[in-house]
C-alpha atoms as a PDB file:
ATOM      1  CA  UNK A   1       0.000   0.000   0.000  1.00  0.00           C
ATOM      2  CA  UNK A   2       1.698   3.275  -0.690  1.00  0.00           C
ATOM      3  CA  UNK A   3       2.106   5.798   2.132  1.00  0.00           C
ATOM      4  CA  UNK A   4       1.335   9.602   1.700  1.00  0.00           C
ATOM      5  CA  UNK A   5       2.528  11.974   4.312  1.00  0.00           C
ATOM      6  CA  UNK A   6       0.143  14.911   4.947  1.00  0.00           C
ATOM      7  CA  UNK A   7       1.790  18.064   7.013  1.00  0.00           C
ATOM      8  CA  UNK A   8      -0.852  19.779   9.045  1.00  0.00           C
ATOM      9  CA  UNK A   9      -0.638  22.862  11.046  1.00  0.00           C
ATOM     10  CA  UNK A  10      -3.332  22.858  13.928  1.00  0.00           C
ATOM     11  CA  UNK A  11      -6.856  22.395  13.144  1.00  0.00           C
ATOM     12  CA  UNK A  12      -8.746  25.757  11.917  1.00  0.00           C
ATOM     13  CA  UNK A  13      -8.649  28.022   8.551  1.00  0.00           C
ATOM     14  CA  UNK A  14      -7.697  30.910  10.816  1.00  0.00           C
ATOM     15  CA  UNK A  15      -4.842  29.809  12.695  1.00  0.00           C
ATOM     16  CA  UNK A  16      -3.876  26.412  11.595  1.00  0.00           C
ATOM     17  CA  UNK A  17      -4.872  23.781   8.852  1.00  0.00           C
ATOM     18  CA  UNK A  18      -7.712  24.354   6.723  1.00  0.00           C
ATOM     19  CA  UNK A  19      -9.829  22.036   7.958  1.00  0.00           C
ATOM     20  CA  UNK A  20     -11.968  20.740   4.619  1.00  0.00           C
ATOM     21  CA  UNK A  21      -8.892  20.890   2.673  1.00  0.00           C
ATOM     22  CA  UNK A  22      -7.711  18.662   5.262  1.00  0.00           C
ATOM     23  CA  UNK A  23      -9.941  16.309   5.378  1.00  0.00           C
ATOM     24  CA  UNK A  24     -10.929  16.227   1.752  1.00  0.00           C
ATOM     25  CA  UNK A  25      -7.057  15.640   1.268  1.00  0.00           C
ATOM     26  CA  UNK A  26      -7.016  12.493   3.421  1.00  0.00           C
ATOM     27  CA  UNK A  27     -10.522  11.710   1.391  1.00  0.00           C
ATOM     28  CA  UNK A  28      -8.673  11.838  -2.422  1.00  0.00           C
ATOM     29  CA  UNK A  29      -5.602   9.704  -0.934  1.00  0.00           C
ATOM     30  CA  UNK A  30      -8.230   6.767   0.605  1.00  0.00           C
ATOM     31  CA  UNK A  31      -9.778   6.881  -2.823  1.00  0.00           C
ATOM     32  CA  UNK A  32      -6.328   5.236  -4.556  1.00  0.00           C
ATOM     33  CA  UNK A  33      -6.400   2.508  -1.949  1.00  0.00           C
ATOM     34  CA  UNK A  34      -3.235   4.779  -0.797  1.00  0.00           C
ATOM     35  CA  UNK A  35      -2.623   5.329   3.535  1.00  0.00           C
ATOM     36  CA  UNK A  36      -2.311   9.153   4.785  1.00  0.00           C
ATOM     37  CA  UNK A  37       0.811   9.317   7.163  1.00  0.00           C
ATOM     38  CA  UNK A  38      -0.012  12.647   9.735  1.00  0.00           C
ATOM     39  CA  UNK A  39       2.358  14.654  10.798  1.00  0.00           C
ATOM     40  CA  UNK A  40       2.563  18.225  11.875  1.00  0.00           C
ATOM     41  CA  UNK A  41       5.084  20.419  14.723  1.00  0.00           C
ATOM     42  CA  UNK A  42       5.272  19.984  18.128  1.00  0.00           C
ATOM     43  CA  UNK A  43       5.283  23.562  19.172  1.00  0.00           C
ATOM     44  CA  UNK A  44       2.939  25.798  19.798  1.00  0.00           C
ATOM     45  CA  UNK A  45       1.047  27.722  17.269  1.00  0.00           C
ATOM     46  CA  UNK A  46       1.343  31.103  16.251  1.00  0.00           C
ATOM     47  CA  UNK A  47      -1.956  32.326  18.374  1.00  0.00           C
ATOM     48  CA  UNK A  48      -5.361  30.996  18.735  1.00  0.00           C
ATOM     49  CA  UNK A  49      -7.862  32.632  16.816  1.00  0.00           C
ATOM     50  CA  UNK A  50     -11.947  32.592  18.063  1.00  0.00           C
ATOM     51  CA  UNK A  51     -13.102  31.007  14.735  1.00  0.00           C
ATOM     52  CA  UNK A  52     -16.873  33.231  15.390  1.00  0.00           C
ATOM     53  CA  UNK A  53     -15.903  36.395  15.551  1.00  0.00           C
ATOM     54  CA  UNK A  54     -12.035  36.257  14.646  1.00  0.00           C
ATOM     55  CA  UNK A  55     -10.876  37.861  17.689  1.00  0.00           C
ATOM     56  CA  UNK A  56      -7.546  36.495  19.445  1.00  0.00           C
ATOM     57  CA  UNK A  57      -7.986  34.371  22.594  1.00  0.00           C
ATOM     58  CA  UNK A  58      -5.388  34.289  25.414  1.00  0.00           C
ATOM     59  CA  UNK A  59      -4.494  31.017  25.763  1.00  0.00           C
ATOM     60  CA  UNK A  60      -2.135  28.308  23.789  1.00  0.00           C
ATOM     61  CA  UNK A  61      -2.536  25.335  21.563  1.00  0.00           C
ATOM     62  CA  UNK A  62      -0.170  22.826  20.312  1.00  0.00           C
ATOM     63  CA  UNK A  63       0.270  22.352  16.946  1.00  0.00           C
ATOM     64  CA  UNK A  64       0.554  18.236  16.877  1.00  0.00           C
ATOM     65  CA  UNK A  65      -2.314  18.320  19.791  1.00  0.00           C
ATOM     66  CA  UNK A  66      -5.080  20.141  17.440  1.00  0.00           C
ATOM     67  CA  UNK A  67      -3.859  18.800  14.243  1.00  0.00           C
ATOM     68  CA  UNK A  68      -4.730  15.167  16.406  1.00  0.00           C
ATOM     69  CA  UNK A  69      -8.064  16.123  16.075  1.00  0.00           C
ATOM     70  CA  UNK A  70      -8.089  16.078  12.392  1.00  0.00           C
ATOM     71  CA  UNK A  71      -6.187  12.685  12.209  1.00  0.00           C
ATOM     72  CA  UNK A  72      -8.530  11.259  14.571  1.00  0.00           C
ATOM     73  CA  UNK A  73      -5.158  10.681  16.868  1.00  0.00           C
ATOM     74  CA  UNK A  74      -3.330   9.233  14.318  1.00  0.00           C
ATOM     75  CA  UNK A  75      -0.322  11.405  13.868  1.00  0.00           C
ATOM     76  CA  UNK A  76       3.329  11.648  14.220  1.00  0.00           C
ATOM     77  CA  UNK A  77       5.655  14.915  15.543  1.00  0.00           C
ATOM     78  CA  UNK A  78       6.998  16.310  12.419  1.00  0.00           C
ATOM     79  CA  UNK A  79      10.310  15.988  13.704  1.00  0.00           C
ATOM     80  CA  UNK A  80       9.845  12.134  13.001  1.00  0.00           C
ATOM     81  CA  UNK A  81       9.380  12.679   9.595  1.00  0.00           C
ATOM     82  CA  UNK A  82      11.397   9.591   7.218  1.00  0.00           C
ATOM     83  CA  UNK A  83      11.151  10.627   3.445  1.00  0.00           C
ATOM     84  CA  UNK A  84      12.191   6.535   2.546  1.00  0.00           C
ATOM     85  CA  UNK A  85       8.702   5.408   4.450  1.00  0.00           C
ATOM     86  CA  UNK A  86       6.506   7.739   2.229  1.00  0.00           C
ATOM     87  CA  UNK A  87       5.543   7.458  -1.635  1.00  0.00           C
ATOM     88  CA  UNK A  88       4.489  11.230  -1.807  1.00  0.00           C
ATOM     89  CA  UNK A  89       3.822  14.433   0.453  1.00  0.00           C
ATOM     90  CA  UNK A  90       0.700  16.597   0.548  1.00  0.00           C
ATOM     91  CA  UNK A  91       0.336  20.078   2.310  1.00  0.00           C
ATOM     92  CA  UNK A  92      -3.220  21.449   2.987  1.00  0.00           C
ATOM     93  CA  UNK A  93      -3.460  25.202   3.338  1.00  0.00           C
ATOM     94  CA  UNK A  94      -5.141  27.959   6.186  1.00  0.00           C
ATOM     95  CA  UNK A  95      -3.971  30.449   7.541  1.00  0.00           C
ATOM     96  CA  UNK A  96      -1.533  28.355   9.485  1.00  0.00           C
ATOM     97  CA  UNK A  97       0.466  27.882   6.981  1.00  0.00           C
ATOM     98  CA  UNK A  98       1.904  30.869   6.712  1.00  0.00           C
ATOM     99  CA  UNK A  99       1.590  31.543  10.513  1.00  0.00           C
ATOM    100  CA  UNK A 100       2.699  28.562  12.118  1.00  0.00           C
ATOM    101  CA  UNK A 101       4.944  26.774   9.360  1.00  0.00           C
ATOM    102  CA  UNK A 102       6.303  30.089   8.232  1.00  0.00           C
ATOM    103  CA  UNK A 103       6.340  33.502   8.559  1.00  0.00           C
ATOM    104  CA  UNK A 104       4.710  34.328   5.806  1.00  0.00           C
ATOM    105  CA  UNK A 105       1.934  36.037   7.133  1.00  0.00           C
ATOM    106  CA  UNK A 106       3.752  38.453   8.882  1.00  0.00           C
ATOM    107  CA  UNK A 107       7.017  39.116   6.765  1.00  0.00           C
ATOM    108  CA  UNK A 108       6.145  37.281   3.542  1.00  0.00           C
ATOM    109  CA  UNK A 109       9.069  35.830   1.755  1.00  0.00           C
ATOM    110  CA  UNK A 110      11.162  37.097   3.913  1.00  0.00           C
ATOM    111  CA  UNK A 111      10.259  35.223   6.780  1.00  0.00           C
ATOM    112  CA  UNK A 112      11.295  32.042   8.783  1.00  0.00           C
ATOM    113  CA  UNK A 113      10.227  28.854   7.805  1.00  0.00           C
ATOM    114  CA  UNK A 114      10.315  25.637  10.710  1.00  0.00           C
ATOM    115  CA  UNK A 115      13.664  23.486  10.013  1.00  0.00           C
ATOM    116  CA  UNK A 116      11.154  20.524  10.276  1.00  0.00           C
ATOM    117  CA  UNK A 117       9.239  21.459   7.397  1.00  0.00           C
ATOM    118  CA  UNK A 118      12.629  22.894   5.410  1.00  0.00           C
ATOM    119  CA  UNK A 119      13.726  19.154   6.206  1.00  0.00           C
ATOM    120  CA  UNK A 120      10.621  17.111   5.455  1.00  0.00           C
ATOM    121  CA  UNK A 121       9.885  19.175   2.021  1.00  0.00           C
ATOM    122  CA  UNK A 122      13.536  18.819   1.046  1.00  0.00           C
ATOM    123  CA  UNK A 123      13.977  15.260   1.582  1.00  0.00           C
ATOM    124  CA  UNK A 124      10.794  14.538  -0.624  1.00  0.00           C
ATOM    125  CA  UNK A 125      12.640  16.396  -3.471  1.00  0.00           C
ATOM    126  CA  UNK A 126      15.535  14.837  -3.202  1.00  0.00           C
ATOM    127  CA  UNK A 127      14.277  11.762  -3.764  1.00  0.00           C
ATOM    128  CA  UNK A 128      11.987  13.133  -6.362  1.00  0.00           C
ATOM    129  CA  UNK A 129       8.881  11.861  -4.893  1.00  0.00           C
ATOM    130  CA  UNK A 130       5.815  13.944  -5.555  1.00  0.00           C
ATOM    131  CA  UNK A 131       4.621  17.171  -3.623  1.00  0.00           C
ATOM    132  CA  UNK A 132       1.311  18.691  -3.323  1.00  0.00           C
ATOM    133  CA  UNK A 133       0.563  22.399  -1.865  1.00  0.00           C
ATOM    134  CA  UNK A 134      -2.693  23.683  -1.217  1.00  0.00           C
ATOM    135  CA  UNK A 135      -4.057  26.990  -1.110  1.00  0.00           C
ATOM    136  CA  UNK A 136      -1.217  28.751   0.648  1.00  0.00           C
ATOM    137  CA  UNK A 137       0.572  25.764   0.592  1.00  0.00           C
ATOM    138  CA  UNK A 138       2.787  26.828  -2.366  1.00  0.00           C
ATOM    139  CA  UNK A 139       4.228  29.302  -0.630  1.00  0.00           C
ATOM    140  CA  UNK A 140       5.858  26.814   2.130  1.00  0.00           C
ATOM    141  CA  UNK A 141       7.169  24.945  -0.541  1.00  0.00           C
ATOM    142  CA  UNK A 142       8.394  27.373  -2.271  1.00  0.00           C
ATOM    143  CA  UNK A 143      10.230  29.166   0.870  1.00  0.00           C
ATOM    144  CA  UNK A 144      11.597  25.621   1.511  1.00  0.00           C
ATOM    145  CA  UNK A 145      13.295  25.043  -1.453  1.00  0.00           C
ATOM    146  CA  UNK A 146      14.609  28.720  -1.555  1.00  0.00           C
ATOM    147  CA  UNK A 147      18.426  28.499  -1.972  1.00  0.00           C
ATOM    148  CA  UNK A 148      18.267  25.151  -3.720  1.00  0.00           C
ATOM    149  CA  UNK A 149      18.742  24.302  -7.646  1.00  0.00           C
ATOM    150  CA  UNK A 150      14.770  23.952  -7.948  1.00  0.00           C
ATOM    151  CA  UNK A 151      12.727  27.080  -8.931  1.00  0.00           C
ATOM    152  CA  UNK A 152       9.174  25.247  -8.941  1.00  0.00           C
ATOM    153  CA  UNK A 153       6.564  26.604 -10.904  1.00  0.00           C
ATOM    154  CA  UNK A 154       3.680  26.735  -7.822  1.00  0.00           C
ATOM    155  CA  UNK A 155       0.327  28.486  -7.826  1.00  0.00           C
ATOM    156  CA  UNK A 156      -2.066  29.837  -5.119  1.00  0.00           C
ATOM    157  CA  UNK A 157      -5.064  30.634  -7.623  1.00  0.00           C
ATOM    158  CA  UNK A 158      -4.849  33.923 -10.119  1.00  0.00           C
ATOM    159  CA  UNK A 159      -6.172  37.548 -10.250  1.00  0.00           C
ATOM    160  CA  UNK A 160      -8.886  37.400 -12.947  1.00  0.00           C
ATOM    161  CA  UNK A 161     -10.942  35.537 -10.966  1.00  0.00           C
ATOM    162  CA  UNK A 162     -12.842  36.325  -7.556  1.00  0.00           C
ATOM    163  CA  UNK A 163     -10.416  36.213  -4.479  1.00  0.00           C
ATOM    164  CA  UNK A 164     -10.001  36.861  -0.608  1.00  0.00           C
ATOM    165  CA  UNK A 165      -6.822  37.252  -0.918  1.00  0.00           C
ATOM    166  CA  UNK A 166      -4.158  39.427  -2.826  1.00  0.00           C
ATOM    167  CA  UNK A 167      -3.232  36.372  -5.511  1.00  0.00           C
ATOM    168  CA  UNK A 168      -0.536  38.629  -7.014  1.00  0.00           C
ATOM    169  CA  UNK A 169       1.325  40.180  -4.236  1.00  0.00           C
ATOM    170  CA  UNK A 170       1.461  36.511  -2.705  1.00  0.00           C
ATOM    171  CA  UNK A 171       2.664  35.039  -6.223  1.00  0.00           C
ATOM    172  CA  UNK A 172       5.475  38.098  -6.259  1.00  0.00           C
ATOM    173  CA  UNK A 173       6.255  36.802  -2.889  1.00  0.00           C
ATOM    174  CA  UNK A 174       6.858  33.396  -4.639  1.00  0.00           C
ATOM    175  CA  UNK A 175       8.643  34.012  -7.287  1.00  0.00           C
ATOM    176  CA  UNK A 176      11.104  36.193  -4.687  1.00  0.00           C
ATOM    177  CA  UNK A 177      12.122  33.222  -3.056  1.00  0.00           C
ATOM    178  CA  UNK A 178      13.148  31.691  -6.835  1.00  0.00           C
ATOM    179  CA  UNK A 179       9.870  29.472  -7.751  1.00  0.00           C
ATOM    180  CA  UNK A 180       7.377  30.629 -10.584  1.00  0.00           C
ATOM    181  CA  UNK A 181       4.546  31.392  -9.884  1.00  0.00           C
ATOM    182  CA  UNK A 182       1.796  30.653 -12.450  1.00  0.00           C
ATOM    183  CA  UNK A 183      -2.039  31.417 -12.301  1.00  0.00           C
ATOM    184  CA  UNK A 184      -4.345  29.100 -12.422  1.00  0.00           C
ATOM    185  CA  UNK A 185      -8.236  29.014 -11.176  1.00  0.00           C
ATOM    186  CA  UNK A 186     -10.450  27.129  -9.237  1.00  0.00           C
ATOM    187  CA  UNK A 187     -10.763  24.492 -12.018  1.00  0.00           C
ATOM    188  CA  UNK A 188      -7.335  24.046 -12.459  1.00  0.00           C
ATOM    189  CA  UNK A 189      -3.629  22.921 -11.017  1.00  0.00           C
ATOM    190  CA  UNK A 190      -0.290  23.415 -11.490  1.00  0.00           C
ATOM    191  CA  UNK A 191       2.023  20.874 -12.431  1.00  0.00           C
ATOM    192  CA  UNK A 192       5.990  21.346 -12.584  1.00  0.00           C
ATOM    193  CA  UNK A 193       6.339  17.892 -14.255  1.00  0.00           C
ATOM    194  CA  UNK A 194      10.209  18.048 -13.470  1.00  0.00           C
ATOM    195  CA  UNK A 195      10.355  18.867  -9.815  1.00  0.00           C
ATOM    196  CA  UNK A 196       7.103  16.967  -9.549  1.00  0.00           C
ATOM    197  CA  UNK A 197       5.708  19.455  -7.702  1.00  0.00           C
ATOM    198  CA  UNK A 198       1.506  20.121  -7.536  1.00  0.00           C
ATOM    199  CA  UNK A 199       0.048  23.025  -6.547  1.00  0.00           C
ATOM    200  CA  UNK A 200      -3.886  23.808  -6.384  1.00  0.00           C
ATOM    201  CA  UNK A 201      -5.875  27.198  -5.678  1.00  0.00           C
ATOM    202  CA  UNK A 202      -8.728  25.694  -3.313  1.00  0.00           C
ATOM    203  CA  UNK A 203      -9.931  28.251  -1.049  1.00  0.00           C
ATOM    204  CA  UNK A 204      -7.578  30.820  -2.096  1.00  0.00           C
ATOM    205  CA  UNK A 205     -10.240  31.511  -4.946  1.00  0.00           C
ATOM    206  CA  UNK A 206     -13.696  32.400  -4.169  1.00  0.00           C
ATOM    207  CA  UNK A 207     -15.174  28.524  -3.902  1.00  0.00           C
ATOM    208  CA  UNK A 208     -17.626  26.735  -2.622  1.00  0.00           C
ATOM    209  CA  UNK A 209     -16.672  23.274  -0.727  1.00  0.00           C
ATOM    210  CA  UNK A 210     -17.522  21.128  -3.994  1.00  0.00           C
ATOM    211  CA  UNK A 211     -15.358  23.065  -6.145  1.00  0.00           C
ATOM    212  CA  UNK A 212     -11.891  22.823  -3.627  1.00  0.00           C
ATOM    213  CA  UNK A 213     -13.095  19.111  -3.362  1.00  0.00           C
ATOM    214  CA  UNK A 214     -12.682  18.769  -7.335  1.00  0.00           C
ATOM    215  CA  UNK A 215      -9.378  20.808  -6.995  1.00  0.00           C
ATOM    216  CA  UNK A 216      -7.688  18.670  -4.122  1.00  0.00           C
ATOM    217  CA  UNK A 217      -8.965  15.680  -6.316  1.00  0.00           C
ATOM    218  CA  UNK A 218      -6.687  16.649  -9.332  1.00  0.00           C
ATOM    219  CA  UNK A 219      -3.992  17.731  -7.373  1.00  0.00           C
ATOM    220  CA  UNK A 220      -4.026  13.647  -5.812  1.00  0.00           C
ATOM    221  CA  UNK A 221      -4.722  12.651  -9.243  1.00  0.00           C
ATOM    222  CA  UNK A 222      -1.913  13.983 -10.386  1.00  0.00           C
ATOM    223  CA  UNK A 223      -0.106  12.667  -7.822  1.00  0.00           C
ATOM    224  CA  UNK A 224      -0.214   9.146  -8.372  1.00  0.00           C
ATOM    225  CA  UNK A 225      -0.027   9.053 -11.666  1.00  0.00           C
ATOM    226  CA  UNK A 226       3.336  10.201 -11.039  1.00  0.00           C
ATOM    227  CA  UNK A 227       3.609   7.769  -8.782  1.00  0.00           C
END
């Protein structure tokens, strides 16, 4: 049965993994008969975020404690992380991405990024074993691999469509670290064939929950077959 690691990042869009793209992630991998491998940091989070009104709360979560409840307990400290034991690595998106992986939400590409996730993303391309990034996914890729021989073309959605977000100041971001960004919508993916590297828009478009599903779907898709 092939193995597919899936890096999460709490549980919550607003301060750690998305949590449909999560579990529609660990949905498309069941589907090939395939076995999702959780893993996300043992630190704490960035901040906690009331998910009503999106006020911050005054209190602390760990990341590998509320990513648990995603993985129904099943999950690993990323630290543990062994690139030989997986076929293939997926990366949902929210907002904890880019606040609890990275910096990204607070100095863009010029933030940190986790060692952890520099290590676990690096060790995948390496060995040339496929990657897919979600909705702000790319960008933790693409901060990972900063530095490195791979510019990878990556996509978090594009600006002639409706979006929440500011599609091409993030995508300048991206291609500051060395990747290309490309634009893509809701109904589409991005596929660097030679870094085998996917990347898919999700929620970073305006979507409703059937059309991310149908995104995440290609992105696995895609995945295997290059598996």
């Amino acid at each position: 049965m092939k193995k597919i690691a899936v890096i999460l990042s709490g549980c919550g869009v607003y301060d750690g993994a998305e949590i449909h793209e999560s579990v529609l992630t660990l949905l498309a991998i069941a589907e090939h008969g395939a076995e999702a491998v959780c893993f996300a940091p043992n630190a704490n989070q960035h901040h906690v975020v009331n998910h009503l009104n999106g006020e911050e709360m005054k209190e602390h979560r760990n990341m590998l404690v509320e990513a648990a409840r995603i993985a129904r307990g099943s999950i690993q400290a990323l630290d543990q992380f062994d690139a030989d034991n997986v076929d293939g690595l997926a990366i949902p998106g929210g907002f904890g991405t880019a606040k609890n992986l990275t910096q990204w939400a607070f100095s863009g590409p010029d933030g940190e990024i986790r060692a952890d996730v520099v290590a676990a993303i690096r060790a995948m391309a390496d060995k040339k074993k496929p990657i897919v990034a979600l909705c702000m996914g790319p960008v933790v890729v693409a901060k990972a691999l900063e530095h490195t021989d791979l510019h990878p073309q990556l996509t978090v959605g594009t600006n002639q469509e409706g979006s929440p977000y500011e599609i091409e100041v993030i995508s300048q971001g991206m291609e500051k670290t060395g990747a290309n960004a490309v634009m893509k919508s809701i109904k589409e993916i991005a596929i660097d064939a030679d870094a085998r590297i996917i990347s898919a828009p999700c929620y970073m478009m305006e979507a409703g929950i059937l059309d991310v599903r149908n995104n995440i779907k290609q992105a696995i898709d895609a995945m295997f077959e290059i598996i």
